[in-house]
Protein backbone atom coordinates (compact mmCIF):
# COMPACT_ATOMS: atom_id res chain seq x y z
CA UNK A 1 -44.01 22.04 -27.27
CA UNK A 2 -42.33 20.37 -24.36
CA UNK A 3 -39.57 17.83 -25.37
CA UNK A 4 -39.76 13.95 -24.84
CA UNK A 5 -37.59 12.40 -22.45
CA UNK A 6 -34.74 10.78 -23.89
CA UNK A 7 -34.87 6.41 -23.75
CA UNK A 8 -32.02 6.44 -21.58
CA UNK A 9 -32.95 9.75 -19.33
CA UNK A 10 -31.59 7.65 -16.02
CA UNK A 11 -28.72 6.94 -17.04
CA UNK A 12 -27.95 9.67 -18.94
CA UNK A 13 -28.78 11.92 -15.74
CA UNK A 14 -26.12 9.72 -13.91
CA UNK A 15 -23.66 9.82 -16.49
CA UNK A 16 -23.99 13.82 -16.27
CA UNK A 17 -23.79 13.83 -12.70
CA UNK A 18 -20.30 11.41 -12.68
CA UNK A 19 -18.72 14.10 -14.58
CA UNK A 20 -19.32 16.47 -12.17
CA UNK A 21 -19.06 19.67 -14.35
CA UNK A 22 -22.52 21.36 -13.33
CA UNK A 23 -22.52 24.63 -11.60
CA UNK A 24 -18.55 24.74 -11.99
CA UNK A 25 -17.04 28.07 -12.84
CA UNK A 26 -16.41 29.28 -16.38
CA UNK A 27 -13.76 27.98 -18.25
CA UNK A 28 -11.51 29.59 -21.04
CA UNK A 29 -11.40 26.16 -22.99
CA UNK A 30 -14.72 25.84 -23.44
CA UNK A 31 -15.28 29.58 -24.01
CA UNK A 32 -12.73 29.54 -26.57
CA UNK A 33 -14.96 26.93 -28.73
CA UNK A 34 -17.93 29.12 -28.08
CA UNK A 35 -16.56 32.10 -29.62
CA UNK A 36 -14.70 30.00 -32.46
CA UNK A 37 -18.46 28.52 -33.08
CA UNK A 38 -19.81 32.20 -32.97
CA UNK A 39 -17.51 33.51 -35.17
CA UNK A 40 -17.42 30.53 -38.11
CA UNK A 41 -21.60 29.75 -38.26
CA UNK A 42 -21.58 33.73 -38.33
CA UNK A 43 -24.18 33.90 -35.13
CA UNK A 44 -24.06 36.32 -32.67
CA UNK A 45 -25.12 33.50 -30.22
CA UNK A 46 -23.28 30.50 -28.95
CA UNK A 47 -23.34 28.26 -25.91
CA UNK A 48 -22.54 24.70 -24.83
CA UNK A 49 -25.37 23.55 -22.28
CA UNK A 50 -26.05 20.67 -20.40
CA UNK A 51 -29.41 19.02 -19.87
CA UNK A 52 -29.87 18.67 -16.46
CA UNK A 53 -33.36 16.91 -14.92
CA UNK A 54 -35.53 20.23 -14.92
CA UNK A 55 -33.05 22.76 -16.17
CA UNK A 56 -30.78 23.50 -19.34
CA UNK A 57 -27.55 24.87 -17.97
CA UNK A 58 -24.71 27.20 -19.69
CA UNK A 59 -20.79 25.72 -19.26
CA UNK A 60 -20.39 28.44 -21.86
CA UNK A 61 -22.25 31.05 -23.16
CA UNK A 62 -21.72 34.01 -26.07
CA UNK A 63 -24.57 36.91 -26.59
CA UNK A 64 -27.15 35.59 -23.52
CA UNK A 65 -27.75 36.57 -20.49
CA UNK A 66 -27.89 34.26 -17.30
CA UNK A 67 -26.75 30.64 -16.51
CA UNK A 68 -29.88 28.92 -17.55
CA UNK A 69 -33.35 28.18 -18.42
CA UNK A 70 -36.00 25.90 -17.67
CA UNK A 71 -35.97 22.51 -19.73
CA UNK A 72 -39.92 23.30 -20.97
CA UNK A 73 -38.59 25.93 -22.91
CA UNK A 74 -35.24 24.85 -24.36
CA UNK A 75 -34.52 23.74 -27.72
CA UNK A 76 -31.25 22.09 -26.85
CA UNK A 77 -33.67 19.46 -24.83
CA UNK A 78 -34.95 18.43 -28.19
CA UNK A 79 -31.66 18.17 -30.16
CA UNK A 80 -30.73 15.48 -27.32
CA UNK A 81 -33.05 13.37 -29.26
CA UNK A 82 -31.53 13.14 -32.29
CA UNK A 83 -28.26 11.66 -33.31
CA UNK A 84 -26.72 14.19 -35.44
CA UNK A 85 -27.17 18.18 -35.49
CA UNK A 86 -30.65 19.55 -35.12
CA UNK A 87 -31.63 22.44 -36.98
CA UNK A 88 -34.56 25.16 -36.74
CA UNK A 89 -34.82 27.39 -39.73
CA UNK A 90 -37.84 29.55 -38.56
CA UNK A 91 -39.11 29.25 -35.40
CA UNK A 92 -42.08 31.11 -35.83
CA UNK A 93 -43.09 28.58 -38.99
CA UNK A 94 -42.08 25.20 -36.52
CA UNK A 95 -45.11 23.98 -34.26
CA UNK A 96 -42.62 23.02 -31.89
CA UNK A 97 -41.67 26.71 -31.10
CA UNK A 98 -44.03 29.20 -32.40
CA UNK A 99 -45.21 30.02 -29.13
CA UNK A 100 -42.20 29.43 -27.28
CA UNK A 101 -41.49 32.82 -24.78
CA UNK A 102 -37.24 32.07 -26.28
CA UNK A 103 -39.23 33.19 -29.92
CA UNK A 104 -41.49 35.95 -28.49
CA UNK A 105 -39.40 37.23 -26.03
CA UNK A 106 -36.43 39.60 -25.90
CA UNK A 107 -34.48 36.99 -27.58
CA UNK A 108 -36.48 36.70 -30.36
CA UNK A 109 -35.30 32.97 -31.61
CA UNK A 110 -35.65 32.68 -35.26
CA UNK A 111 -32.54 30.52 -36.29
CA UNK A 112 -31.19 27.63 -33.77
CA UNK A 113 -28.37 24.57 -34.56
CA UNK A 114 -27.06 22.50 -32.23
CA UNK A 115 -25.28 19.77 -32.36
CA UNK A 116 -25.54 16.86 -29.43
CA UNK A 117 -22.49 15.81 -27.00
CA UNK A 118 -22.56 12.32 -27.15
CA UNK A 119 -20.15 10.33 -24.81
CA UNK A 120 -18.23 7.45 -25.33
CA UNK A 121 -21.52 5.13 -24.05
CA UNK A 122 -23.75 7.01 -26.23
CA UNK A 123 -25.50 9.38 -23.69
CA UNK A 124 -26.13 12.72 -24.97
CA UNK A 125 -25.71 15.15 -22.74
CA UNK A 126 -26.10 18.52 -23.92
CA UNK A 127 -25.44 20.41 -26.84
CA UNK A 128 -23.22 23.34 -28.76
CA UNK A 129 -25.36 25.85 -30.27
CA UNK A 130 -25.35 28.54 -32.39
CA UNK A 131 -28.37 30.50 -32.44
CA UNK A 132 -30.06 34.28 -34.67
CA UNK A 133 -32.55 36.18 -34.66
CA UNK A 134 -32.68 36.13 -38.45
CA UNK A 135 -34.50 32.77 -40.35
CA UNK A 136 -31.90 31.34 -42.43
CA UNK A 137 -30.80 27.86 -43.74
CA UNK A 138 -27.32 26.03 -42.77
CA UNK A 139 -24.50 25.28 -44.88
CA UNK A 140 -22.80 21.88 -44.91
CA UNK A 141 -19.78 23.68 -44.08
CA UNK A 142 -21.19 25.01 -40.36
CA UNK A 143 -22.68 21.73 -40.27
CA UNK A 144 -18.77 20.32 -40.01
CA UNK A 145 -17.49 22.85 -38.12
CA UNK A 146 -20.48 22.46 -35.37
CA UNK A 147 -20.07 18.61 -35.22
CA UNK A 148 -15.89 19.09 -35.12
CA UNK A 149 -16.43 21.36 -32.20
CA UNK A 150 -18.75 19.09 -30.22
CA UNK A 151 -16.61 16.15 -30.18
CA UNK A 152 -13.83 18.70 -28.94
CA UNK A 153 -16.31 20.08 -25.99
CA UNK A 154 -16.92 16.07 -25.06
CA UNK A 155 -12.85 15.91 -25.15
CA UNK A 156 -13.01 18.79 -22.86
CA UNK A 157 -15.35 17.33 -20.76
CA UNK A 158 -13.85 13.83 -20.49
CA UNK A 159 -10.47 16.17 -19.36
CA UNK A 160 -12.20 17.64 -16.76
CA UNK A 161 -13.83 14.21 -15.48
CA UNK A 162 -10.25 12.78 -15.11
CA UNK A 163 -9.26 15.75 -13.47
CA UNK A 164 -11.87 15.80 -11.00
CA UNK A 165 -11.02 12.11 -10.43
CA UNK A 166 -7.59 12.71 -9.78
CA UNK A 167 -8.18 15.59 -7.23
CA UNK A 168 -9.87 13.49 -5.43
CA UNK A 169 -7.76 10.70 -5.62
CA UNK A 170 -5.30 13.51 -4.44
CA UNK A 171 -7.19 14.29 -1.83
CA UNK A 172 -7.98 11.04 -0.15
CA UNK A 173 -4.32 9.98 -0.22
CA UNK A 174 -3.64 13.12 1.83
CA UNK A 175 -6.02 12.01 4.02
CA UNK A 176 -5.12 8.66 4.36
CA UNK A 177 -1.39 9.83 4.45
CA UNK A 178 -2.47 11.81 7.54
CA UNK A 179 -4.26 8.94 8.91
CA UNK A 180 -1.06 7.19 8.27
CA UNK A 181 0.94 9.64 10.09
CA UNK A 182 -1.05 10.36 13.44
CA UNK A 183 -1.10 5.79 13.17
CA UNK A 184 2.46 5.95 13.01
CA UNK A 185 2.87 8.42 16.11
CA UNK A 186 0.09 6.51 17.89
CA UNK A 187 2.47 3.15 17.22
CA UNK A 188 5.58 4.66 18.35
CA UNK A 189 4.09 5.64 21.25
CA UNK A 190 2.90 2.35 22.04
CA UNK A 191 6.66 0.93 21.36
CA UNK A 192 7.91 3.12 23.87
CA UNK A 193 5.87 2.34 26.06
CA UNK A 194 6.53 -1.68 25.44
CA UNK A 195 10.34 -0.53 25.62
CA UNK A 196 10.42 1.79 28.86
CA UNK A 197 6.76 1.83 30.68
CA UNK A 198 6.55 -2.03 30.39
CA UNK A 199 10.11 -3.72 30.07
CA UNK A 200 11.66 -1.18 32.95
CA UNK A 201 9.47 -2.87 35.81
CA UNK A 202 10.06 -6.47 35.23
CA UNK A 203 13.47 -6.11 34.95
CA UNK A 204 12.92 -4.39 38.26
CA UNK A 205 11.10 -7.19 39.46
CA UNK A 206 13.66 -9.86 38.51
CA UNK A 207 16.86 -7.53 40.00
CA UNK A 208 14.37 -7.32 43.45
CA UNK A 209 14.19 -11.98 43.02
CA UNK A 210 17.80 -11.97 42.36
CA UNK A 211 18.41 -9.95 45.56
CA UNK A 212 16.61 -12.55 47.39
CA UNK A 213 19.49 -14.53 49.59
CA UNK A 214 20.75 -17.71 48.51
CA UNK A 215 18.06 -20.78 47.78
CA UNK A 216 19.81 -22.48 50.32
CA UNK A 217 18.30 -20.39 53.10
CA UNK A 218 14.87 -20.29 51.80
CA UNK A 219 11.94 -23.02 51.91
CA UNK A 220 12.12 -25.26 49.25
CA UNK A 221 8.88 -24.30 47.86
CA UNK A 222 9.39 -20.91 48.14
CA UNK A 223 12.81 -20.96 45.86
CA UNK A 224 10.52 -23.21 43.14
CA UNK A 225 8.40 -20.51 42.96
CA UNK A 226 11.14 -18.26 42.59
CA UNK A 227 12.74 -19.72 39.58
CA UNK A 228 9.51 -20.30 37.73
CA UNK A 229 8.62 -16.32 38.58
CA UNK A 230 12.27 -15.38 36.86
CA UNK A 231 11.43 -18.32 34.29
CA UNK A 232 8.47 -16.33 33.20
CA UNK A 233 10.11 -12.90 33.53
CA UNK A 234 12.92 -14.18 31.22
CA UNK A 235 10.33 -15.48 28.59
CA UNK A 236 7.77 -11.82 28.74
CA UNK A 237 11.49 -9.54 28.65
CA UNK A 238 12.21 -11.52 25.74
CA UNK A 239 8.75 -11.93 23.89
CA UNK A 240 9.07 -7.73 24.78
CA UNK A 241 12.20 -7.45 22.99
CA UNK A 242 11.09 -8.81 20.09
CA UNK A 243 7.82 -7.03 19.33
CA UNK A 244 9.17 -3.70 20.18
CA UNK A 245 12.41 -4.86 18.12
CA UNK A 246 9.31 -5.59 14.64
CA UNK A 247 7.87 -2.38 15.50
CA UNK A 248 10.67 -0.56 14.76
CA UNK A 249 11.67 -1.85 11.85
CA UNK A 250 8.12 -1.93 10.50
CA UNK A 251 8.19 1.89 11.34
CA UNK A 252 11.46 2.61 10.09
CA UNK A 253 10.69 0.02 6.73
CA UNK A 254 11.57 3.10 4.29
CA UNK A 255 15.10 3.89 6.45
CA UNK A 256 15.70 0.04 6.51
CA UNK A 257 16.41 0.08 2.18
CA UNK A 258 18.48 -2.60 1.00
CA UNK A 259 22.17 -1.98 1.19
CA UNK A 260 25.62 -3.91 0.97
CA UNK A 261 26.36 -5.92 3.81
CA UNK A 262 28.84 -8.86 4.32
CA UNK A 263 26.64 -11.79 5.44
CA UNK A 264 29.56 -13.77 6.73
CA UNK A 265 30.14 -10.72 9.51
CA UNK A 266 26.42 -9.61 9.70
CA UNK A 267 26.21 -13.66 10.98
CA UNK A 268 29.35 -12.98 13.49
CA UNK A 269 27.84 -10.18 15.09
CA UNK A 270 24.74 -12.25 15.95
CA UNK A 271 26.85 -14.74 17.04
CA UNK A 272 28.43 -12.63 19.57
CA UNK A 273 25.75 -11.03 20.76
CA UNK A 274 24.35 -14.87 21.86
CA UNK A 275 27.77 -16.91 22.92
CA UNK A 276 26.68 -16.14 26.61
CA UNK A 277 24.06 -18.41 26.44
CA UNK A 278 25.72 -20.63 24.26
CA UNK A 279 28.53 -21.09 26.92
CA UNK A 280 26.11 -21.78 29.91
CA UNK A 281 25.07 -24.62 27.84
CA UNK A 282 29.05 -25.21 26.73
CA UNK A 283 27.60 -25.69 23.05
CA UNK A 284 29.26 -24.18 20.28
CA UNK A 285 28.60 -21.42 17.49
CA UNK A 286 29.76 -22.11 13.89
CA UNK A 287 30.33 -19.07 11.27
CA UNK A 288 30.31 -21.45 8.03
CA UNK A 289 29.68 -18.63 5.70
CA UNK A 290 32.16 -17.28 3.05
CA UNK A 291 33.76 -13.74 4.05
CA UNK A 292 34.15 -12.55 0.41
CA UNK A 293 30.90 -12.32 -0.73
CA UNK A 294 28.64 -9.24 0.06
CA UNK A 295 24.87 -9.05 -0.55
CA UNK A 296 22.45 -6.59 -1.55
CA UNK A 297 19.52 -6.86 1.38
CA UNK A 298 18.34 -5.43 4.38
CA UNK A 299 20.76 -5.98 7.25
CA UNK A 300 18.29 -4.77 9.90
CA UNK A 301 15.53 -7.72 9.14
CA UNK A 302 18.14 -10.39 8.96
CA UNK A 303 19.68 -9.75 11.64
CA UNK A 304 16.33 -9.90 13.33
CA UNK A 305 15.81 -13.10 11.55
CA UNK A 306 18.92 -14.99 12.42
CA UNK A 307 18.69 -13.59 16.26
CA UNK A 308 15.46 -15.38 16.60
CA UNK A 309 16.72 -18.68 14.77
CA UNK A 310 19.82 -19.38 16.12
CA UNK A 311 18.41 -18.42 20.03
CA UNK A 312 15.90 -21.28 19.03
CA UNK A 313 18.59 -23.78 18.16
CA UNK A 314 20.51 -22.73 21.04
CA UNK A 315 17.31 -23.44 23.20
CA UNK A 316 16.75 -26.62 22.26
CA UNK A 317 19.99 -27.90 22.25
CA UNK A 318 21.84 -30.12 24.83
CA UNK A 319 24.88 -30.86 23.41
CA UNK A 320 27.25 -30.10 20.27
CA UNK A 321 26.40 -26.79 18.83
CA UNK A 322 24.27 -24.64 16.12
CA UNK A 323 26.15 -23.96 12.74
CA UNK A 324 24.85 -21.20 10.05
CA UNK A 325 25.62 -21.80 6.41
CA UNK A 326 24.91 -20.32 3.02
CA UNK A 327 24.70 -20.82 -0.24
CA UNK A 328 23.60 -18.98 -3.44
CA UNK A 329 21.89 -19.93 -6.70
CA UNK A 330 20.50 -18.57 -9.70
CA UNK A 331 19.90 -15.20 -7.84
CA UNK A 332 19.09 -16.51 -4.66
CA UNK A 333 20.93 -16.87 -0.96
CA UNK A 334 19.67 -19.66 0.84
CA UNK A 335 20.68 -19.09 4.63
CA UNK A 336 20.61 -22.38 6.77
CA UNK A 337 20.93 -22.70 10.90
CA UNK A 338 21.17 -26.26 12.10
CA UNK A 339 22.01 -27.63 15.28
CA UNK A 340 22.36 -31.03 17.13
CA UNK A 341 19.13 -30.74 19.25
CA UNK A 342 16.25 -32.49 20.53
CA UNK A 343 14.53 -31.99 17.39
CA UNK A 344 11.12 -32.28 16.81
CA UNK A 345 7.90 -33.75 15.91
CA UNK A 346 5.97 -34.26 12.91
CA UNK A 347 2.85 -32.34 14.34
CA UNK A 348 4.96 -29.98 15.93
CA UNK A 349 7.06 -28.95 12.51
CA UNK A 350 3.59 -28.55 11.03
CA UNK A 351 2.79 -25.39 12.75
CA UNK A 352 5.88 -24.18 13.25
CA UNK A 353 5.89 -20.87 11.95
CA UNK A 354 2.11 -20.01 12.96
CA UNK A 355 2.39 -18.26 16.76
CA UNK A 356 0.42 -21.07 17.65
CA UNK A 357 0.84 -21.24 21.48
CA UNK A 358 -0.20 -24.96 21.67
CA UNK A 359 3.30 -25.53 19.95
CA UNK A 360 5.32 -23.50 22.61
CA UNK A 361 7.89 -25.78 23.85
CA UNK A 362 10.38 -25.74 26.80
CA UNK A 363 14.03 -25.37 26.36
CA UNK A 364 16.72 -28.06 27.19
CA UNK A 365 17.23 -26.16 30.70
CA UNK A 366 13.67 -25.30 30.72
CA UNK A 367 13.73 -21.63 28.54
CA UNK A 368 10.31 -20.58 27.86
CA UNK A 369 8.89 -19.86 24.56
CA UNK A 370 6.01 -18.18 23.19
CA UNK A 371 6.08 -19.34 19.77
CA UNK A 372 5.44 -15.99 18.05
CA UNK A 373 9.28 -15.12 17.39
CA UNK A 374 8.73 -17.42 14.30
CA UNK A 375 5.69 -16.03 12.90
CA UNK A 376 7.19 -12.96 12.87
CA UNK A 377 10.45 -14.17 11.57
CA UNK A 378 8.16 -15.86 8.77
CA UNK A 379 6.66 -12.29 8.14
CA UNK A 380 9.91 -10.60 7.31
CA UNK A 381 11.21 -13.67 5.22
CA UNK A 382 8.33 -12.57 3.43
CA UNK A 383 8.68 -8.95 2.89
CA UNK A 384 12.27 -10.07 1.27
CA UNK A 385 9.56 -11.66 -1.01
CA UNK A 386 11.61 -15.07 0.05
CA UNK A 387 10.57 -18.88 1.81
CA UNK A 388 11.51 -20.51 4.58
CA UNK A 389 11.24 -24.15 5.38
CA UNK A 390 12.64 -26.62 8.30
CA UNK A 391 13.48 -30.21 8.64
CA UNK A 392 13.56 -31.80 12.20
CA UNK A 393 14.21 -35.24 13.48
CA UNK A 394 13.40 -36.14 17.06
CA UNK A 395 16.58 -36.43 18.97
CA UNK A 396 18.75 -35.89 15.82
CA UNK A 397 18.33 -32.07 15.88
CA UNK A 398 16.89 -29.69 13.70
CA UNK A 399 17.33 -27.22 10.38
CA UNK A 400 15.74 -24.17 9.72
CA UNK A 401 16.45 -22.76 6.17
CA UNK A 402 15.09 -19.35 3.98
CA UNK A 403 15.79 -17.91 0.76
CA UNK A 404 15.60 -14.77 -0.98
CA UNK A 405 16.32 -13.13 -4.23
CA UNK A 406 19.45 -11.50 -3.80
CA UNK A 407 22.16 -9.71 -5.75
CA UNK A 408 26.23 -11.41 -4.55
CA UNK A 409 28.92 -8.87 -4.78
CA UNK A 410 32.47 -10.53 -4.31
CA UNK A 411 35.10 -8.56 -2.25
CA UNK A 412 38.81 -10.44 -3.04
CA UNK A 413 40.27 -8.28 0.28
CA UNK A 414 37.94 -10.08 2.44
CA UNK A 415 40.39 -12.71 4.62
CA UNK A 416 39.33 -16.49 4.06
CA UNK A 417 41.28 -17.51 7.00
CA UNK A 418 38.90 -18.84 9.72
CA UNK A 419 38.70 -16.11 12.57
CA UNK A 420 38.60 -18.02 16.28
CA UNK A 421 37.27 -16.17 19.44
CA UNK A 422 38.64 -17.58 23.07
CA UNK A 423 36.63 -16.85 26.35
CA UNK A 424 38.19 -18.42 29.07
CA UNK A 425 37.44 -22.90 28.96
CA UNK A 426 34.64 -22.50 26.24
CA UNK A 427 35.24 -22.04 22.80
CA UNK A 428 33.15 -20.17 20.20
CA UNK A 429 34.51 -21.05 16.89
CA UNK A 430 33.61 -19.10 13.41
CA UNK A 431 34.07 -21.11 10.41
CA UNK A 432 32.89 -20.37 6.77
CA UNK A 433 32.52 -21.63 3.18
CA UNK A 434 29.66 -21.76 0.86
CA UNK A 435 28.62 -25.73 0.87
């Protein structure tokens, strides 16, 4: 007699499938519980099988031959039915299996118990079975034994679920970390290519302008055209600097770990590295940052931070200067650059941070922006899981301010004298103290 299809045959089938143990090679686990089922019910057969669509199939096997048998025949398709342990004393006295070829065949069937593995959602999905050639009853003791080692063979199963999960898991990271890899090489490629291929010929371009004799001698129109040509060389070299300066540090993120560094020095260098524009303009450069303290942060990203600030505030400033302060707070540094600019509007502050090239504004002596060295400064600010705000008033000037969780180390050898650099009429002065 052919067994009935379990209610939930679908989703049981699924379930079976997800746990991908069919057709997998033998295991000593499982054959250990075989053999310990063997030897305690006193049978000379054992096996845990799984019920597959058309097929009963051995994980494990003791005393048969093979890896499996059609469903038609099986008696582990009709213990699937039944909630607890399913027991043949006689075939040859059941209608369900007098006829079966398991009873008349080489095998010779007489005594069968198996026990269902149910999962954790109630699907059963196979059995462990003892089995004899010999009609005989059951005692309550292999009765425990048989439904003690099923819920171990479901443990056993769930195990190798997970660990087919994480192999894979295992294996897509790999692949994604190569993906990640042959990315990264593609992107550094690209960077160089920004930094030499692309950045070497308009630099060539604007040394071939500047070789051009003096204005004086050339049409009027002509020397327009060359100033807004360097104008717009200046403006692409720097918009060039500053991508391929975000690609490396997004590349090197891992290199770029957060270390000591003395903000009130980190701000100095930055300084220095800008007073030449600063003294074209004769505007000054204020250090107002305490020497003594040393933070815990990525020196990299804020120096790439304050270089694109303060060149802002030194663009759009006619006279007086651009001061950076600092102050700290319940774990956090709060950096400020202001200067004594043109400020700006309401709309204007709105977008701000964006990369919105409506908002791209002309310097004081006509210094061309492109607006996306503050979306990318608001990126970073970001990945130092910090804020950044500004405040602007048109004609008043205008301050730009972020924060960040940070840890403050104090150094007492650190000098809190103020430290003054000449160059020749113009002054660039370095103050400090936390406000």
């Amino acid at each position: 007699m052919k067994a009935n299809l379990p209610a939930n045959e679908e989703f049981r089938l699924k379930e079976l499938c997800d746990f991908h143990i069919l057709d997998t090679p033998p295991d000593e686990d499982f054959d250990n519980i075989t053999r310990l089922a063997s030897r305690l019910c006193n049978a000379p057969i054992s096996a845990i099988s799984l019920i597959d669509a058309d097929r009963q199939w051995f994980k494990s096997k003791i005393g048969i031959e093979g890896t499996g048998i059609s469903r038609n025949v099986s008696f582990c398709a009709h213990a699937i039915n039944h909630d607890e342990i399913f027991v043949v004393n006689d075939a040859r006295q059941d209608e369900r299996f007098f006829d079966n070829p398991l009873v008349l065949g080489d095998l010779e069937i007489r005594f069968y118990a198996g026990v269902p593995l149910v999962t954790n959602t109630g699907s059963r999905l196979g059995t462990l079975c003892v089995i004899d050639s010999i009609a005989r009853n059951i005692t309550n003791e292999e009765r425990e034994i048989l439904a003690m080692l099923g819920k171990q063979v479901v443990k056993l199963m769930e195990l190798h679920k997970s660990d087919y999960q994480l192999q894979q898991i295992s294996k897509q990271e790999h692949a994604h970390g190569a993906q990640l890899e042959e990315a990264a090489k593609m992107q550094q490629k690209i960077i160089s290519l920004i930094a030499h291929d692309v950045r070497s010929p308009l630099h060539n371009v604007k040394s071939l302008l500047q070789l051009i004799p003096e204005k004086q001698t050339v049409p009027p129109q002509i020397a327009m055209y060359m100033d807004m040509a360097i104008d717009q060389l200046n403006n692409t070299t720097g918009l060039l600097n500053n991508l391929v300066e975000w690609g490396q540090l997004q590349m090197h993120a891992e290199e770029n770990a957060s270390k000591n560094c003395n903000l009130y020095e980190l701000v100095n260098d930055v300084l220095k590295d800008l007073k030449v524009p600063a003294d074209l303009k004769k505007i000054y450069l204020k250090n107002k940052i305490d020497p003594k303290p040393e933070i815990l942060s990525d020196d990299n990203i804020l120096k790439f931070i304050l270089r694109n600030l303060i060149t802002n505030a030194i663009k759009f400033t006619r006279d007086g200067g651009v001061t950076v302060s600092a102050t700290t707070s319940s774990g956090y540094v709060e950096i400020k650059v202001t200067d004594t600019g043109i400020g700006m509007s309401p709309a204007i502050l709105e977008m701000l941070f964006y990369g919105q090239k409506k908002i791209s504004r002309k310097g004081t002596h006509n210094e061309a922006g492109s607006g996306l060295g503050l979306s990318l400064v608001k990126g970073f600010i970001e990945k130092l899981h910090g804020s950044i705000e500004a405040k602007s008033e048109v004609g008043k000037g205008t301050s730009i301010s972020f924060s960040f969780p940070v840890t403050v180390l104090y150094n007492e050898e650190k000098s809190s004298q103020n430290t003054i650099h000449k160059s020749g009429k113009n002054h660039l002065k370095f103050h400090h103290f936390f406000r």
